[in-house]
C-alpha atoms as a PDB file:
ATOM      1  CA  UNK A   1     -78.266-109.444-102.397  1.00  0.00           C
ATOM      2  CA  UNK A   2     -75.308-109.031-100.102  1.00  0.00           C
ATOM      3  CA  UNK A   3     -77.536-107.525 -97.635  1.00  0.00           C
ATOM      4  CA  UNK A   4     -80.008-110.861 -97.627  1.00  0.00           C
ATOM      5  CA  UNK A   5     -76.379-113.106 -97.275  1.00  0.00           C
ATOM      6  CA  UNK A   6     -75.257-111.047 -94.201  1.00  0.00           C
ATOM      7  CA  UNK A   7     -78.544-111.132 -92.713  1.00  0.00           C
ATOM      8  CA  UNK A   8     -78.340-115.188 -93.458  1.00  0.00           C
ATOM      9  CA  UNK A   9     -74.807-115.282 -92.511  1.00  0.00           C
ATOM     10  CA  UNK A  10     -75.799-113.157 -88.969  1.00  0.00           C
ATOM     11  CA  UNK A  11     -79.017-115.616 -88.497  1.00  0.00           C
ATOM     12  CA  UNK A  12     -77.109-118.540 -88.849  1.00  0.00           C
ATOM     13  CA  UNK A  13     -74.145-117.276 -86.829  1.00  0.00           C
ATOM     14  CA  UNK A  14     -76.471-116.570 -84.254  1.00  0.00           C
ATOM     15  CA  UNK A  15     -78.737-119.537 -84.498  1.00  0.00           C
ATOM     16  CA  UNK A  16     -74.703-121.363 -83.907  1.00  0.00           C
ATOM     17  CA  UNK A  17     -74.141-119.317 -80.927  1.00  0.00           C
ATOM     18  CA  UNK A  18     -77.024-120.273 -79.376  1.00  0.00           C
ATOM     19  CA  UNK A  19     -77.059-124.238 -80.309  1.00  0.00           C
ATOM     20  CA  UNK A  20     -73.686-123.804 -78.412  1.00  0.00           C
ATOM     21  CA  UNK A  21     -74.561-121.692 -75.409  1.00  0.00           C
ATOM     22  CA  UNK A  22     -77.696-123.299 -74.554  1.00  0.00           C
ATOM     23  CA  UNK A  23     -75.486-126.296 -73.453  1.00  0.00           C
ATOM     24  CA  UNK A  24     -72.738-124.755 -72.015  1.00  0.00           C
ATOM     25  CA  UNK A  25     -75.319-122.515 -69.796  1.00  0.00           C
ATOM     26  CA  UNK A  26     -76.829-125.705 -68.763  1.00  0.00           C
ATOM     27  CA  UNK A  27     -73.919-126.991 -67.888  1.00  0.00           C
ATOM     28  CA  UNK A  28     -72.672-124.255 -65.673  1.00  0.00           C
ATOM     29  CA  UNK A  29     -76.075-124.118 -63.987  1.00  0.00           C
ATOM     30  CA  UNK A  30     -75.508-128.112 -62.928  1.00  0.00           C
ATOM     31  CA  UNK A  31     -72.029-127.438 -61.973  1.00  0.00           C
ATOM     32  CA  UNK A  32     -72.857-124.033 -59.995  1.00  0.00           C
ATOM     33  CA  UNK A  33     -76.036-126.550 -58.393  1.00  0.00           C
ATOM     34  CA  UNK A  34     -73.103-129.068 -57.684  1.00  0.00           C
ATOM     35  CA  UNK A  35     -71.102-126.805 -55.776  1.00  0.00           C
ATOM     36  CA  UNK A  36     -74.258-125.409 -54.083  1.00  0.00           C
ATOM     37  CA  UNK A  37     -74.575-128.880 -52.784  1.00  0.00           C
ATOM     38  CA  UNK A  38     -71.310-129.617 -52.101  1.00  0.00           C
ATOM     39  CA  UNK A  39     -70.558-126.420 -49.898  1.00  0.00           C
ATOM     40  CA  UNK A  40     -74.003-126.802 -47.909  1.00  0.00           C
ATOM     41  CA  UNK A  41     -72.791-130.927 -47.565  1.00  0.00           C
ATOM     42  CA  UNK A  42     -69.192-129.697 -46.255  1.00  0.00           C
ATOM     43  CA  UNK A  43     -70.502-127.088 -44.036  1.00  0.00           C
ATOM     44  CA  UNK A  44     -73.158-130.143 -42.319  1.00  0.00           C
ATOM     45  CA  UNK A  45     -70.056-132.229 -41.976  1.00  0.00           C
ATOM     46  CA  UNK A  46     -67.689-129.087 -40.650  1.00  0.00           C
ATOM     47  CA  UNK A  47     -69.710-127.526 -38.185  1.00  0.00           C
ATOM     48  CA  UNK A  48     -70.312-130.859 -35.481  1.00  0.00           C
ATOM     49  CA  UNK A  49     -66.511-130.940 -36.611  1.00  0.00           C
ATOM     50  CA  UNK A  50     -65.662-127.508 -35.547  1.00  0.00           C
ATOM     51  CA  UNK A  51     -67.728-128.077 -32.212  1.00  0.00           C
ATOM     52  CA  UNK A  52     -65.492-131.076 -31.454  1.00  0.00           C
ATOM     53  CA  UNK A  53     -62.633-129.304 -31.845  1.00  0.00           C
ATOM     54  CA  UNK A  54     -63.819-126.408 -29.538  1.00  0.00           C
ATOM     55  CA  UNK A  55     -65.192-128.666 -26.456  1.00  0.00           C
ATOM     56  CA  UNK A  56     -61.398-130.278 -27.188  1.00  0.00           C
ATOM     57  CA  UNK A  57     -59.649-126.826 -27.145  1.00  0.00           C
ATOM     58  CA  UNK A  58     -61.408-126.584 -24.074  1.00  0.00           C
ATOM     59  CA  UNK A  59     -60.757-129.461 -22.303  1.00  0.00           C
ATOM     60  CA  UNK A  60     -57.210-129.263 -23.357  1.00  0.00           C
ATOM     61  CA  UNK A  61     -57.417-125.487 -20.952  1.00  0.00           C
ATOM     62  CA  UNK A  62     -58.519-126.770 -18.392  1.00  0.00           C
ATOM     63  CA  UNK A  63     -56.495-129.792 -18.436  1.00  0.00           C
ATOM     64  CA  UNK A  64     -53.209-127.593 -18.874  1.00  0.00           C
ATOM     65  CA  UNK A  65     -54.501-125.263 -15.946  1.00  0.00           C
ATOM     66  CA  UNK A  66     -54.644-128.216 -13.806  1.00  0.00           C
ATOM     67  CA  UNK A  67     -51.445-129.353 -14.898  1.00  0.00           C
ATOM     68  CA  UNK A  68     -50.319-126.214 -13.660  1.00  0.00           C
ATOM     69  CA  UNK A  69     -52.082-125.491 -10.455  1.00  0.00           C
ATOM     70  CA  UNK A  70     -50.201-128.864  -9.698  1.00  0.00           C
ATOM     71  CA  UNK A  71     -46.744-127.979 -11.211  1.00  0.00           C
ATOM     72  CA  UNK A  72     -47.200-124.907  -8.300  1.00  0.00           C
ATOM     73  CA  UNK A  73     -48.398-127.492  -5.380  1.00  0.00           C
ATOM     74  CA  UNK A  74     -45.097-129.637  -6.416  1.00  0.00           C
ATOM     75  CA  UNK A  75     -42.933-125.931  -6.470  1.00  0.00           C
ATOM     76  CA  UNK A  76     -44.664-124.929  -2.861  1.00  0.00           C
ATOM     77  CA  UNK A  77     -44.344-128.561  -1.502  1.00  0.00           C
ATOM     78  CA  UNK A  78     -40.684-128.896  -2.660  1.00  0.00           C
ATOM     79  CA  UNK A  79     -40.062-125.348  -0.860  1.00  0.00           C
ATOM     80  CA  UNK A  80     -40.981-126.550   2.123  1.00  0.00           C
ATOM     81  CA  UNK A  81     -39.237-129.489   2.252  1.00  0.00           C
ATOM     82  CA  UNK A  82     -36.687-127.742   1.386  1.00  0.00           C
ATOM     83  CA  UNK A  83     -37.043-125.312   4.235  1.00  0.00           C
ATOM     84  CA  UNK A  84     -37.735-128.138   6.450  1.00  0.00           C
ATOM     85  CA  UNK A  85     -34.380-130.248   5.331  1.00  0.00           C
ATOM     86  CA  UNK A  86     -32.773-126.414   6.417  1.00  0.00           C
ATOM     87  CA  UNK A  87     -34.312-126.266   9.857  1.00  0.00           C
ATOM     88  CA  UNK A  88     -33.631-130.115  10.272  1.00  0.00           C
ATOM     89  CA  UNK A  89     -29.949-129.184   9.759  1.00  0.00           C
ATOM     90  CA  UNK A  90     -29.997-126.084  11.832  1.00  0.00           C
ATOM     91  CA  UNK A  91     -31.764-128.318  14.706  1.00  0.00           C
ATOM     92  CA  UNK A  92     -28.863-130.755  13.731  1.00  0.00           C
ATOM     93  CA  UNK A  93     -26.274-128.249  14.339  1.00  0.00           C
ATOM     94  CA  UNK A  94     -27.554-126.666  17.536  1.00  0.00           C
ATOM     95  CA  UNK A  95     -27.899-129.993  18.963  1.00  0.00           C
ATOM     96  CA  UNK A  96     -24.416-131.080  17.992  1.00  0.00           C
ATOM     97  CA  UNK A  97     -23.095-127.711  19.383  1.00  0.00           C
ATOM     98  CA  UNK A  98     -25.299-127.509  22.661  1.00  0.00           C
ATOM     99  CA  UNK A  99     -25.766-131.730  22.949  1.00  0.00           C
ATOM    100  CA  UNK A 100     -22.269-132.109  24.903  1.00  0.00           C
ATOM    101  CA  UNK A 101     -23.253-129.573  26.805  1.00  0.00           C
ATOM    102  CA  UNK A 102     -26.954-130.842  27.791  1.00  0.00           C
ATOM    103  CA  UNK A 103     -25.223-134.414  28.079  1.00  0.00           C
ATOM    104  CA  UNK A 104     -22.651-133.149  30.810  1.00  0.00           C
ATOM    105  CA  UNK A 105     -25.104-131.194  33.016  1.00  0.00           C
ATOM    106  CA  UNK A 106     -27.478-133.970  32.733  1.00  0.00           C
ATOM    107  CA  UNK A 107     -24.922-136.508  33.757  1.00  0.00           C
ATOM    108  CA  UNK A 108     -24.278-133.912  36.147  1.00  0.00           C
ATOM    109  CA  UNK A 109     -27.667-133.354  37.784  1.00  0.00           C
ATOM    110  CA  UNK A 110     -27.996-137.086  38.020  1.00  0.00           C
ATOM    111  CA  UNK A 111     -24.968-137.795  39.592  1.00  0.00           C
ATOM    112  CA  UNK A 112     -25.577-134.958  42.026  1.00  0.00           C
ATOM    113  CA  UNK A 113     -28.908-136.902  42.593  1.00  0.00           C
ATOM    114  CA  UNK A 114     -27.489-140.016  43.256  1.00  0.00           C
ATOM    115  CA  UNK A 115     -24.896-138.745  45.685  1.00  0.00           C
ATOM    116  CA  UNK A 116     -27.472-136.681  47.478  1.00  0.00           C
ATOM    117  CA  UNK A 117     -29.866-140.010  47.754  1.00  0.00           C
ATOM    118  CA  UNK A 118     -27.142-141.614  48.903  1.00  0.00           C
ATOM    119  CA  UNK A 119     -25.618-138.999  51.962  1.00  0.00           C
ATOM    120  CA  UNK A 120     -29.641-138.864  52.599  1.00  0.00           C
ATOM    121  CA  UNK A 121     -30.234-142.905  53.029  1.00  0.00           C
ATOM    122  CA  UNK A 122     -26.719-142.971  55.189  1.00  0.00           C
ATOM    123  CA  UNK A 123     -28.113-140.497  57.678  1.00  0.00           C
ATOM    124  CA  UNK A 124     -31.659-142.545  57.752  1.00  0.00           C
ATOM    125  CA  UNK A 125     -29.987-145.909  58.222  1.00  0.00           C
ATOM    126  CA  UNK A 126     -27.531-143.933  61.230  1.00  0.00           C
ATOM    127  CA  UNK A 127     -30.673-142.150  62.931  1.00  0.00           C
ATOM    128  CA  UNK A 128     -32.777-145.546  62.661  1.00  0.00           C
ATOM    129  CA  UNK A 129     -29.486-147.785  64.416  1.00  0.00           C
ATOM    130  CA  UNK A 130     -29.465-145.184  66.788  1.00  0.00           C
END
């Protein structure tokens, strides 16, 4: 008699068991179908996402290699303004230096000029009275 009570005892056990893990196997099957869904709706909605941001990270390169291609035509341009303010000065000082000396022989040459024009006229006017 103990044996038929264990066996009823196991059967109902059992029978238990499985009125409870039916629905809790159900259950997990919905929620694994759930994430299924969820995951395959994500990825749809990440991947046009994750090409944005590439074409962006993209753009953004290029745009910072223009940036500095022109940051390096502003360095070379500055350079040479500066070099050009140098030679500007040099020119500056070389005329400053040499200038009083290009003024006198100028003034020189055309006072020399004038003096010869003049002797020359005075001996045209003499040899045309004569």
């Amino acid at each position: 008699m103990t044996e038929i009570i264990s066996t009823i005892a196991l059967v109902l056990i059992s029978v238990i068991m499985i009125v409870f893990w039916i629905p809790a196997i159900l259950q997990i099957k919905k929620t694994a179908k759930a994430v299924e869904d969820f995951l395959k709706t994500t990825q749809e909605n990440l991947n046009p996402l994750l090409s944005e941001i590439r074409e962006s990270a993209e753009h953004i390169n290029k745009t910072v290699a223009r940036i500095e291609d022109s940051v390096k035509n502003v360095q070379r341009l500055t350079s040479a303004v500066g070099e050009t303010g140098a030679m500007v000065d040099e020119v500056n000082n070389l005329i400053k230096r040499t200038g009083l000396s290009v003024t006198v022989k100028t003034a020189s040459l055309g006072i020399g000029i004038k003096t010869a024009l003049g002797v020359l006229a005075k001996g045209l006017l003499k040899k045309r009275d004569e």
